[in-house]
C-alpha atoms as a PDB file:
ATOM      1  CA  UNK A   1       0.000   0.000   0.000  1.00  0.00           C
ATOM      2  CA  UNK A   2       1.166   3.577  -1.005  1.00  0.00           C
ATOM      3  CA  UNK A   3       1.601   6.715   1.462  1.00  0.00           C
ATOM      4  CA  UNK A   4      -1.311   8.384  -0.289  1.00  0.00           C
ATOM      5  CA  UNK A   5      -3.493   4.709  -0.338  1.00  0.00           C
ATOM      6  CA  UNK A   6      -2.930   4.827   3.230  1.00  0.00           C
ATOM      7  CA  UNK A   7      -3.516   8.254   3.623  1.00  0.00           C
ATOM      8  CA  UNK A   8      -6.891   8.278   2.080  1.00  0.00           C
ATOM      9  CA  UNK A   9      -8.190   5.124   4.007  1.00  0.00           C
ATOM     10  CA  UNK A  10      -7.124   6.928   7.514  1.00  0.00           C
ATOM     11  CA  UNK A  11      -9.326   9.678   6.290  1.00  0.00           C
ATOM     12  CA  UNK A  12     -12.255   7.225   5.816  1.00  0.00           C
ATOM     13  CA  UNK A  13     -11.599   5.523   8.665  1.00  0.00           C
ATOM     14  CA  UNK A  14     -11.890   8.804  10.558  1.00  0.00           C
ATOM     15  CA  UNK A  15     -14.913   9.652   9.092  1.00  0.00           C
ATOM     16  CA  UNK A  16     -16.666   6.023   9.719  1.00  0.00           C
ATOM     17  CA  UNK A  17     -15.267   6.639  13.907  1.00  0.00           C
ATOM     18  CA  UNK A  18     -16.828  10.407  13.936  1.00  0.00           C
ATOM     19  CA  UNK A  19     -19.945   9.730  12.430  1.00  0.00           C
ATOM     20  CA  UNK A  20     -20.892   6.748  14.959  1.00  0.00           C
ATOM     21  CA  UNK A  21     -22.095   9.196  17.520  1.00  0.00           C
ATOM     22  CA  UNK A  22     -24.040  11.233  15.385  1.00  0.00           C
ATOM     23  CA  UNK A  23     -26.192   8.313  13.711  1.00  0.00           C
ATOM     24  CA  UNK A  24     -26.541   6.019  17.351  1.00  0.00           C
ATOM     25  CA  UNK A  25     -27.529   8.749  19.168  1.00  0.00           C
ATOM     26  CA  UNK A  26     -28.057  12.775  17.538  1.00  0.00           C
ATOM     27  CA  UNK A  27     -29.576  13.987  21.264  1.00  0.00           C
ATOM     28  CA  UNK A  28     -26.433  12.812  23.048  1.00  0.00           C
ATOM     29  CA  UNK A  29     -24.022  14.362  19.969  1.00  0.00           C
ATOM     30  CA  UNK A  30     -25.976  17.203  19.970  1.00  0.00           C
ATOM     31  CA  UNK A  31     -25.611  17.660  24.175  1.00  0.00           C
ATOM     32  CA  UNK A  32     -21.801  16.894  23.663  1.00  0.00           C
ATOM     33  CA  UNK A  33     -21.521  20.003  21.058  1.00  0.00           C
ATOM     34  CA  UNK A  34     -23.328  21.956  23.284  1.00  0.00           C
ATOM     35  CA  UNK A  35     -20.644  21.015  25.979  1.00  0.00           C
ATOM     36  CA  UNK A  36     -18.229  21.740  23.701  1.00  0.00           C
ATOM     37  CA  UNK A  37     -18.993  24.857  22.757  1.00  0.00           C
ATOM     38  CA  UNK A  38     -19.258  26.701  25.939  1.00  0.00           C
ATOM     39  CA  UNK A  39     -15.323  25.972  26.903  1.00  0.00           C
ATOM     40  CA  UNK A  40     -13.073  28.392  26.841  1.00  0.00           C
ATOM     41  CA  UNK A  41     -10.259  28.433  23.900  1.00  0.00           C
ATOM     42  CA  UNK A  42      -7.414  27.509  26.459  1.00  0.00           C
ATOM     43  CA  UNK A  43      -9.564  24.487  27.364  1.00  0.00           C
ATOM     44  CA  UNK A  44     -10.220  23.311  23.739  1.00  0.00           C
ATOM     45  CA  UNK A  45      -6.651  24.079  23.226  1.00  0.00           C
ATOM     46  CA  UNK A  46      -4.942  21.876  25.692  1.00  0.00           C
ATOM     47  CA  UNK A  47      -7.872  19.336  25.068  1.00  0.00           C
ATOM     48  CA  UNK A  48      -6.772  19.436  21.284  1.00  0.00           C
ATOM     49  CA  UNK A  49      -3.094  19.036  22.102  1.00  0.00           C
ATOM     50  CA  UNK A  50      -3.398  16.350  24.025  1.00  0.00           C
ATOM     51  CA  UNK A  51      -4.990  14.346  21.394  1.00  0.00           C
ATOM     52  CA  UNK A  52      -2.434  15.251  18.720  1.00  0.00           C
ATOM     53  CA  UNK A  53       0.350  14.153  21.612  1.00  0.00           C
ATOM     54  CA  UNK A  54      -1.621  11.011  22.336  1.00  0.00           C
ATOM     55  CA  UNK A  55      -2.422  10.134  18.638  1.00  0.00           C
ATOM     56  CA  UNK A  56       1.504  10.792  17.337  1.00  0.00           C
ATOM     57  CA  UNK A  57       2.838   8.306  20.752  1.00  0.00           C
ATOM     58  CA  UNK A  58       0.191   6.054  19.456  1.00  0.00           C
ATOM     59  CA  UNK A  59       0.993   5.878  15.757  1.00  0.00           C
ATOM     60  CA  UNK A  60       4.859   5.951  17.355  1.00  0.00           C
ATOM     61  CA  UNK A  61       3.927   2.674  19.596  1.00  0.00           C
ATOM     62  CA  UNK A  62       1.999   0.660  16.468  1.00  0.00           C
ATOM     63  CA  UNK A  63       4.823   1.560  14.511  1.00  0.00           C
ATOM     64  CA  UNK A  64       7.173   0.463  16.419  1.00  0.00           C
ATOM     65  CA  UNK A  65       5.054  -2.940  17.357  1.00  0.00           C
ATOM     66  CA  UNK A  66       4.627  -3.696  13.615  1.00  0.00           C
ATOM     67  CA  UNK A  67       8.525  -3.372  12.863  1.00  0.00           C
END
């Protein structure tokens, strides 16, 4: 599989994970966004840099288990 084969079928994949919420349960997304939007910036901020940390130690770790 190419970078850009790969690439493309992370984006799907994110798409399929996001949209789970959404089509189980639009009340309880809907509630969440609410949540969401009433945070401050610094809040989203940190909240949004700790996924990128946690996602780039996991994609580290899985590559690092696969090799």
């Amino acid at each position: 599989m190419n970078m850009w084969d790969f690439f493309w079928s992370v984006i799907a994949l994110i798409l399929v994970i996001e949209g789970f919420l959404p089509a189980l349960s639009p009340s309880s997304w809907r509630n969440f966004m609410r949540l969401l939007s009433s945070q401050s910036d610094k809040t989203l901020r940190i909240a949004g840099l700790s996924m990128m940390i946690l996602g780039a130690l996991l994609l580290v770790a899985a590559h690092h288990l696969t090799t």
